[in-house]
N, C-alpha and C. Protein backbone atom coordinates (compact mmCIF):
# COMPACT_ATOMS: atom_id res chain seq x y z
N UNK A 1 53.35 -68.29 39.85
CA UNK A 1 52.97 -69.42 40.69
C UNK A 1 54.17 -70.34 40.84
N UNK A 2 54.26 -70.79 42.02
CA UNK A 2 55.23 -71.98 42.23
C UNK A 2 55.34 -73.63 41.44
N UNK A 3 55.87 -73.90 41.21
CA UNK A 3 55.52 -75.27 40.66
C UNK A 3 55.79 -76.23 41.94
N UNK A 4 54.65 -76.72 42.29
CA UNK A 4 54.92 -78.11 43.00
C UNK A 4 54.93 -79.52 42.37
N UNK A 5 55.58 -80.32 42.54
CA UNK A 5 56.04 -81.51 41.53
C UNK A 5 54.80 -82.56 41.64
N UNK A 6 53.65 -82.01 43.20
CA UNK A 6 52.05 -82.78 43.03
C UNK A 6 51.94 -82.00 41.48
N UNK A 7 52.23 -80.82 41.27
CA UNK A 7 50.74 -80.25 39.78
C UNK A 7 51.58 -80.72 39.06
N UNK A 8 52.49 -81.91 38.37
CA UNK A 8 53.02 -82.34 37.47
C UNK A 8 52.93 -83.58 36.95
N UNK A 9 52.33 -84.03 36.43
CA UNK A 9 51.71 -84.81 35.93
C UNK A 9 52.39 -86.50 35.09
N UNK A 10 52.45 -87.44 35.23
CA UNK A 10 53.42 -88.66 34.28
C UNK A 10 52.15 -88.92 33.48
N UNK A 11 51.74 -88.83 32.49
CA UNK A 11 51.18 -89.96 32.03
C UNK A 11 52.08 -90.92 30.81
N UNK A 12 51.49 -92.30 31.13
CA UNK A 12 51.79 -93.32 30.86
C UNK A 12 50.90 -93.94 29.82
N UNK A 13 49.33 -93.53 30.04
CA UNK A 13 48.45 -94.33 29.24
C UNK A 13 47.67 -92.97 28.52
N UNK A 14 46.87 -93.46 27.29
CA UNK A 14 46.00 -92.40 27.04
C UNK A 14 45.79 -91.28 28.28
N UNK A 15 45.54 -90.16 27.52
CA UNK A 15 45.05 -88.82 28.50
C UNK A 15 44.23 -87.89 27.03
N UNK A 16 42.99 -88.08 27.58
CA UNK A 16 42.08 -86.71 27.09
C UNK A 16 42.70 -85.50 27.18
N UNK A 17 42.28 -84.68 26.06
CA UNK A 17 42.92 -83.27 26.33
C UNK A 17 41.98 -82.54 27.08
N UNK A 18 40.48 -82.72 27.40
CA UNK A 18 39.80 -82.36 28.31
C UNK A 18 40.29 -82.59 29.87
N UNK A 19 41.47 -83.50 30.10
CA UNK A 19 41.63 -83.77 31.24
C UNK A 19 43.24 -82.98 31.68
N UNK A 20 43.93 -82.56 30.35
CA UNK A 20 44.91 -81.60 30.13
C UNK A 20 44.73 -80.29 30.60
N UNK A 21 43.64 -79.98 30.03
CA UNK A 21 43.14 -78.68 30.43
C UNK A 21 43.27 -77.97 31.62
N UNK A 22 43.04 -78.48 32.76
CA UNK A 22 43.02 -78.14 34.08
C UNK A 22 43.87 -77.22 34.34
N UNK A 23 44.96 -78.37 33.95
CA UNK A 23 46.55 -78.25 34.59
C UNK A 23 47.23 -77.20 33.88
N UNK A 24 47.28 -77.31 32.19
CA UNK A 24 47.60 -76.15 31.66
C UNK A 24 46.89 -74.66 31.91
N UNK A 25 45.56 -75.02 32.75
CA UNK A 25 45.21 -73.57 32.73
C UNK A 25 46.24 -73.00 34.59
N UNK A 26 46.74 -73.54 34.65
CA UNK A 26 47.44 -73.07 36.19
C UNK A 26 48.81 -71.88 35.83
N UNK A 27 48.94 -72.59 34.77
CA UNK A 27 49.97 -71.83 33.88
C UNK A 27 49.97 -71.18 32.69
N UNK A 28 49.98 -71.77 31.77
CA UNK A 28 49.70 -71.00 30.68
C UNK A 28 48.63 -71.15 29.55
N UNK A 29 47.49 -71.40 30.53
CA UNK A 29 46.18 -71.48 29.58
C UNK A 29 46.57 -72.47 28.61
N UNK A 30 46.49 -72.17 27.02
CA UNK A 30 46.00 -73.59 26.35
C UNK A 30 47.53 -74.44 26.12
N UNK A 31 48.45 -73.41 26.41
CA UNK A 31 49.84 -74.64 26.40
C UNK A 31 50.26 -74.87 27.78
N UNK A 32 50.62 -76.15 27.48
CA UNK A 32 51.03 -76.85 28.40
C UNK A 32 53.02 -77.52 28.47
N UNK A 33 53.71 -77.21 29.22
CA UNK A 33 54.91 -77.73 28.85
C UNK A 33 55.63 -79.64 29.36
N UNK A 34 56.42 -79.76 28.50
CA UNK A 34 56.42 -81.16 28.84
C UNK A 34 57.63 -82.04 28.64
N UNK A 35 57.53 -83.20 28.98
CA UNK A 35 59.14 -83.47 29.06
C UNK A 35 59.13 -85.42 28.65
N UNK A 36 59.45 -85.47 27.47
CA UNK A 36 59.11 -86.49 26.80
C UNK A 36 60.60 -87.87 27.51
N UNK A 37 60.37 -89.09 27.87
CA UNK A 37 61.19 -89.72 28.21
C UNK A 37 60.87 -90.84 26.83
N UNK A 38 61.99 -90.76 25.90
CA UNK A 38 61.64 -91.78 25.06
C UNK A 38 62.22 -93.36 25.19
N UNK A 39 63.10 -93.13 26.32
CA UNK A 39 63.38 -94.78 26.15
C UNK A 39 62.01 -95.27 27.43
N UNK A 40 61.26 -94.98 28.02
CA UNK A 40 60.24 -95.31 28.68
C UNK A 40 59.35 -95.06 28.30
N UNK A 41 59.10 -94.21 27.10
CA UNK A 41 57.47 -93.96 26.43
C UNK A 41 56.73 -93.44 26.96
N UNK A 42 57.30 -92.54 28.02
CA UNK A 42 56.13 -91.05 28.70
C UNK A 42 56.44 -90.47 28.50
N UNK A 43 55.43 -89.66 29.65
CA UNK A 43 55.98 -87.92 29.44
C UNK A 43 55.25 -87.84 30.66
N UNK A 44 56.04 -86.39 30.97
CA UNK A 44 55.25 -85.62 32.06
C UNK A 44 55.00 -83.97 32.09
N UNK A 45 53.68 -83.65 32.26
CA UNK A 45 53.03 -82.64 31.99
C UNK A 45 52.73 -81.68 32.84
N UNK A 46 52.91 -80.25 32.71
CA UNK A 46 52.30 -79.39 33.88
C UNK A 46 54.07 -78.63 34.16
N UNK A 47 53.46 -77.67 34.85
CA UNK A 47 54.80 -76.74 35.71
C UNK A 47 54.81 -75.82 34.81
N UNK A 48 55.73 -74.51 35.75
CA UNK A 48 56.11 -73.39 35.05
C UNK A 48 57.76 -73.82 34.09
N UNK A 49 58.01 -74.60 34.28
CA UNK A 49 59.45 -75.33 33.68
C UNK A 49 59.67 -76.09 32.94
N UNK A 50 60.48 -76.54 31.97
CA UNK A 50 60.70 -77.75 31.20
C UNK A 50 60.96 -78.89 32.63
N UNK A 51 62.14 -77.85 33.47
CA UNK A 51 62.70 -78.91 34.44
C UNK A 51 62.07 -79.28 35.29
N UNK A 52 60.41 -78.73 35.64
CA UNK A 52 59.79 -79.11 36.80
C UNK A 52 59.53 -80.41 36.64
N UNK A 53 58.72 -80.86 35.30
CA UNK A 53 58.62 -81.94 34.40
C UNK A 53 59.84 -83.33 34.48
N UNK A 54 60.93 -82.34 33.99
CA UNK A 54 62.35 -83.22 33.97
C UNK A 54 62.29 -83.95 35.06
N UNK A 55 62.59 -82.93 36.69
CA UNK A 55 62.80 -83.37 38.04
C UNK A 55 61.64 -84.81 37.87
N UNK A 56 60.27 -84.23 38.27
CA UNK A 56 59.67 -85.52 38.30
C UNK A 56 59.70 -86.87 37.66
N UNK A 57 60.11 -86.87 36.66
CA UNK A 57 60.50 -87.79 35.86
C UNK A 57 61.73 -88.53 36.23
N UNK A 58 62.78 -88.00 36.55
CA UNK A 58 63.82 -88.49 37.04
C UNK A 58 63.97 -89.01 38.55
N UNK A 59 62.85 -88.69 39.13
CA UNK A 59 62.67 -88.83 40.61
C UNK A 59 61.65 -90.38 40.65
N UNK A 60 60.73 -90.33 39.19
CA UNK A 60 60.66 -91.91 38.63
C UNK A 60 61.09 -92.71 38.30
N UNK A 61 62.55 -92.50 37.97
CA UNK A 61 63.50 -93.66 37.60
C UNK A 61 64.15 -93.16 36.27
N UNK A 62 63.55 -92.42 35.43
CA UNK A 62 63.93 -91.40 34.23
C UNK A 62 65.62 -91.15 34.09
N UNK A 63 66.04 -91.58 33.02
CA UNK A 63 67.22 -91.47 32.48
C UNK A 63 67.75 -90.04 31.91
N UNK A 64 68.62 -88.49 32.18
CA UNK A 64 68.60 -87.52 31.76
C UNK A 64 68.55 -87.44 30.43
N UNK A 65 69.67 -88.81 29.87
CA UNK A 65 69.72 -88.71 28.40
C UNK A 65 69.09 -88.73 27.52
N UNK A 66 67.65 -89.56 28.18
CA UNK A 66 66.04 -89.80 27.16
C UNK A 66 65.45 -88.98 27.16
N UNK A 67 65.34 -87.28 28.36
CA UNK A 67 64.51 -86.52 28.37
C UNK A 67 64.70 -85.32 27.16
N UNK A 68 63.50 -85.00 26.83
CA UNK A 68 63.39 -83.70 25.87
C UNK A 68 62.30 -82.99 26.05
N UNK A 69 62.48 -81.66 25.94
CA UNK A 69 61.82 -80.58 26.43
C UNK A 69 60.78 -80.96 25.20
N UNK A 70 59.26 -80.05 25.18
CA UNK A 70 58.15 -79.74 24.16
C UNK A 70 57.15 -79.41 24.99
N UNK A 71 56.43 -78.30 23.96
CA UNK A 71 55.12 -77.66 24.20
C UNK A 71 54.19 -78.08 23.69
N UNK A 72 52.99 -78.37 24.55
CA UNK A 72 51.42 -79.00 23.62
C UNK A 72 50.51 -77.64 23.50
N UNK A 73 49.87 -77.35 22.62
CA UNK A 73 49.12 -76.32 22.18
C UNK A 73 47.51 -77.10 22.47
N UNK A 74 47.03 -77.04 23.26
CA UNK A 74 45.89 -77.82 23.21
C UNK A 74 44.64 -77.32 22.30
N UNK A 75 44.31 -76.42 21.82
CA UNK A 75 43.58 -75.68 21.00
C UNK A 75 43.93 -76.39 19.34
N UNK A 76 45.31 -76.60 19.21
CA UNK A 76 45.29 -76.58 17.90
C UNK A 76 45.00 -78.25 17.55
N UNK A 77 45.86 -78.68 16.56
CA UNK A 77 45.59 -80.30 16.16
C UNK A 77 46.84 -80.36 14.95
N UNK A 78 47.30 -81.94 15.16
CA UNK A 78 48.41 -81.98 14.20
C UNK A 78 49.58 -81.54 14.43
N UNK A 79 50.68 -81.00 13.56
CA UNK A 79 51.82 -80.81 13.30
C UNK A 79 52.42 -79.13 14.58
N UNK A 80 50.82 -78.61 14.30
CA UNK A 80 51.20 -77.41 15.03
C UNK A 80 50.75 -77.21 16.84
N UNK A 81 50.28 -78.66 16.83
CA UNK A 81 50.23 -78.58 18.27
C UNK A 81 51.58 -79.13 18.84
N UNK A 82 52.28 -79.33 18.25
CA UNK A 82 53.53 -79.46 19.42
C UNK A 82 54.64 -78.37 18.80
N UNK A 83 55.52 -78.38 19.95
CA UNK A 83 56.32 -76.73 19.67
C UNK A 83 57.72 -78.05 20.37
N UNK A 84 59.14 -78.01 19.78
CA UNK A 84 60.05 -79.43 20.00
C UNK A 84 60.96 -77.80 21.02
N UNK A 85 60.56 -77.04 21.64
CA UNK A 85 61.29 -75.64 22.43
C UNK A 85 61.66 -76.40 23.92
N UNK A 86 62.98 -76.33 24.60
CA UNK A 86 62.96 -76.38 25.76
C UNK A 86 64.41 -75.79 26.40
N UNK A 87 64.63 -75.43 27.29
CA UNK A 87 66.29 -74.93 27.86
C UNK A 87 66.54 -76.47 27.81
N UNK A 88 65.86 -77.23 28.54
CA UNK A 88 66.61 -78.52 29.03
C UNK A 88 66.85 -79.21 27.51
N UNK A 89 66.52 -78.85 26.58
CA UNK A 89 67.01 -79.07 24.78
C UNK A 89 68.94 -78.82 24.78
N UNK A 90 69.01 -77.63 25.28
CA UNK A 90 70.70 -77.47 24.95
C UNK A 90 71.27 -78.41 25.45
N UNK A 91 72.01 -79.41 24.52
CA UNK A 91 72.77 -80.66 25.00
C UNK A 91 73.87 -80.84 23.70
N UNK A 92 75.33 -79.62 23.87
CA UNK A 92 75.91 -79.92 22.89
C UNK A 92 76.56 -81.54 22.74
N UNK A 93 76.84 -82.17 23.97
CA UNK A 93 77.44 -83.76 24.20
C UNK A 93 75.99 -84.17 23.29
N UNK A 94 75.12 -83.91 23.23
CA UNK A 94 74.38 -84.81 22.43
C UNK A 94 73.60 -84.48 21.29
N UNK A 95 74.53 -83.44 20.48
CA UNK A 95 74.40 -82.89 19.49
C UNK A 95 73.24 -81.81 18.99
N UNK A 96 72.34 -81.29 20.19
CA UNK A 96 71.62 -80.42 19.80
C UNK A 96 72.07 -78.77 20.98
N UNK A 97 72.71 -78.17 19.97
CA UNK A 97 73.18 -76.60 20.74
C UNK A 97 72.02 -75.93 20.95
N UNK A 98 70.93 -76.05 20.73
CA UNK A 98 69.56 -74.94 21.08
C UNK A 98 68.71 -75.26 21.71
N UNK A 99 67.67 -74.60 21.94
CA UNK A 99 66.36 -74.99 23.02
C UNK A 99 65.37 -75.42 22.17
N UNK A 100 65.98 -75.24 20.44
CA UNK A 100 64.85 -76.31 19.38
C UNK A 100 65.84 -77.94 19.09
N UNK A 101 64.56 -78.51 19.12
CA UNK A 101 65.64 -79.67 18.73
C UNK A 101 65.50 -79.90 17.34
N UNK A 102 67.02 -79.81 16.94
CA UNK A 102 67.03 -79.60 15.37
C UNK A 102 67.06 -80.94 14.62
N UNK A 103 67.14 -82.56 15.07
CA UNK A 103 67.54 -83.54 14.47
C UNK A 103 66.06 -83.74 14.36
N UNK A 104 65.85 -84.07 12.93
CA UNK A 104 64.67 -84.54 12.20
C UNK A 104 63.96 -86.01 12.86
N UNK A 105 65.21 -86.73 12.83
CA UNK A 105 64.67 -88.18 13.68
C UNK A 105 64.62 -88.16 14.94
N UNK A 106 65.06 -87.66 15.55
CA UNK A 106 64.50 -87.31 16.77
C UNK A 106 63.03 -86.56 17.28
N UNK A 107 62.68 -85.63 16.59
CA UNK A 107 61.50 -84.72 16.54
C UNK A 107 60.72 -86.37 16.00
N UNK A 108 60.91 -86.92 15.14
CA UNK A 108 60.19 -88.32 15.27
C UNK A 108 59.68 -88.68 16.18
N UNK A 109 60.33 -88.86 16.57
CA UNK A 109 60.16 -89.99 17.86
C UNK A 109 60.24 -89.62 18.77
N UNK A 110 60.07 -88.13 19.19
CA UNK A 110 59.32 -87.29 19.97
C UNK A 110 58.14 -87.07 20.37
N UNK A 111 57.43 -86.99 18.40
CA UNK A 111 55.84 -87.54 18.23
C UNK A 111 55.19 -88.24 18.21
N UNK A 112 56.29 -89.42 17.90
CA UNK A 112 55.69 -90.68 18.71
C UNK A 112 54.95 -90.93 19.43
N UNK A 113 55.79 -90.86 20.40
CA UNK A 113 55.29 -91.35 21.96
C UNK A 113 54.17 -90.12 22.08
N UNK A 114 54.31 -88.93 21.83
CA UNK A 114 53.60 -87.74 22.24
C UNK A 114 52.19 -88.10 21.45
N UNK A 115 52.42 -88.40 20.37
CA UNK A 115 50.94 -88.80 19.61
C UNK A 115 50.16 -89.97 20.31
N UNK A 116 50.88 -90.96 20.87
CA UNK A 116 50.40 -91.94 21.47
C UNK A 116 49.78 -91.94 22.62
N UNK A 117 50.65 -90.78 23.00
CA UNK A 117 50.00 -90.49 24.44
C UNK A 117 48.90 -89.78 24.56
N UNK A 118 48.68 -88.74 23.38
CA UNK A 118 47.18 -87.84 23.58
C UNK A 118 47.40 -87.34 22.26
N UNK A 119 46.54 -88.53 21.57
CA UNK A 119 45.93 -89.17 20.82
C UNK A 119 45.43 -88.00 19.81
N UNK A 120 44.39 -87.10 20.31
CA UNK A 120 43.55 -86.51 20.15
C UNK A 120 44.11 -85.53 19.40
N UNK A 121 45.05 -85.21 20.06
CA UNK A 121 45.58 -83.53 19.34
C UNK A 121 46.33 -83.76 17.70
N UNK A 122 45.80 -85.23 17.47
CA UNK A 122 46.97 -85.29 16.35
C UNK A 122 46.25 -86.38 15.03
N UNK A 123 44.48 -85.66 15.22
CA UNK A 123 43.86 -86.95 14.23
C UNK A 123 43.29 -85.70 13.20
C-alpha cells in the first residue's frame, strides 16, 4: 500500500489505543510505526515508513534533530510495547550508528513523551 501523509497521524493529546487500531491495521496489524519529536512532545503515527511519519512532522514545523524512529506493539503493555528500531535512527553526527537507538537516556525520553501520549499501553 502507498502511504499517503492524510493516513498519518500527529497526535498531540491523549489517544486511545482503540483509536490506534484502525490505522495500524492498514499496515501492519497490531504494530504501528512512529516518529517521536521530543523537543515538541509528539509524535506521529501510521505509514509504511519511519519517514512517512518523519515527512509529516517536519511539514509541521518539526525539527530533523528531535525526530526518532519507534514501533508501538498495541497488543502488548509496558516495556515491550515499544520497539526504539528505525532507518531514520542512523545518525552517526549524533552519535547513534544503528536503526536501534542505543543511548539509555535517550530511549528515556523517548518513553516519555510516548507514555504520555498513549497512556494505556504502559499501566
Amino acid at each position: 500500500m502507498n502511504t499517503s501523509l492524510d493516513d498519518i497521524r500527529i497526535v498531540r493529546e491523549h489517544v486511545a489505543v482503540s483509536e490506534l487500531k484502525p490505522l495500524a491495521a492498514l499496515w501492519y496489524g497490531p504494530m504501528i510505526k512512529g516518529v517521536v519529536d521530543l523537543e515538541r512532545e509528539i509524535i506521529a503515527v501510521g505509514g509504511d515508513w519511519h519517514m512517512d511519519a518523519n515527512t509529516k512532522l517536519i511539514e509541521d514545523g518539526s525539527d530533523q534533530m528531535h525526530l526518532w524512529g519507534f514501533n508501538l506493539y498495541l497488543e502488548e503493555r509496558g516495556d515491550s510495547a515499544i520497539e526504539y528500531q528505525s532507518l531514520i535512527n542512523i545518525r552517526p553526527s549524533q552519535g547513534n550508528r544503528s536503526i536501534e537507538i542505543e543511548d539509555t537516556e535517550l530511549r528515556k525520553k523517548i518513553f516519555s513523551v510516548v507514555r504520555s501520549l498513549v497512556p494505556e499501553l504502559f499501566v
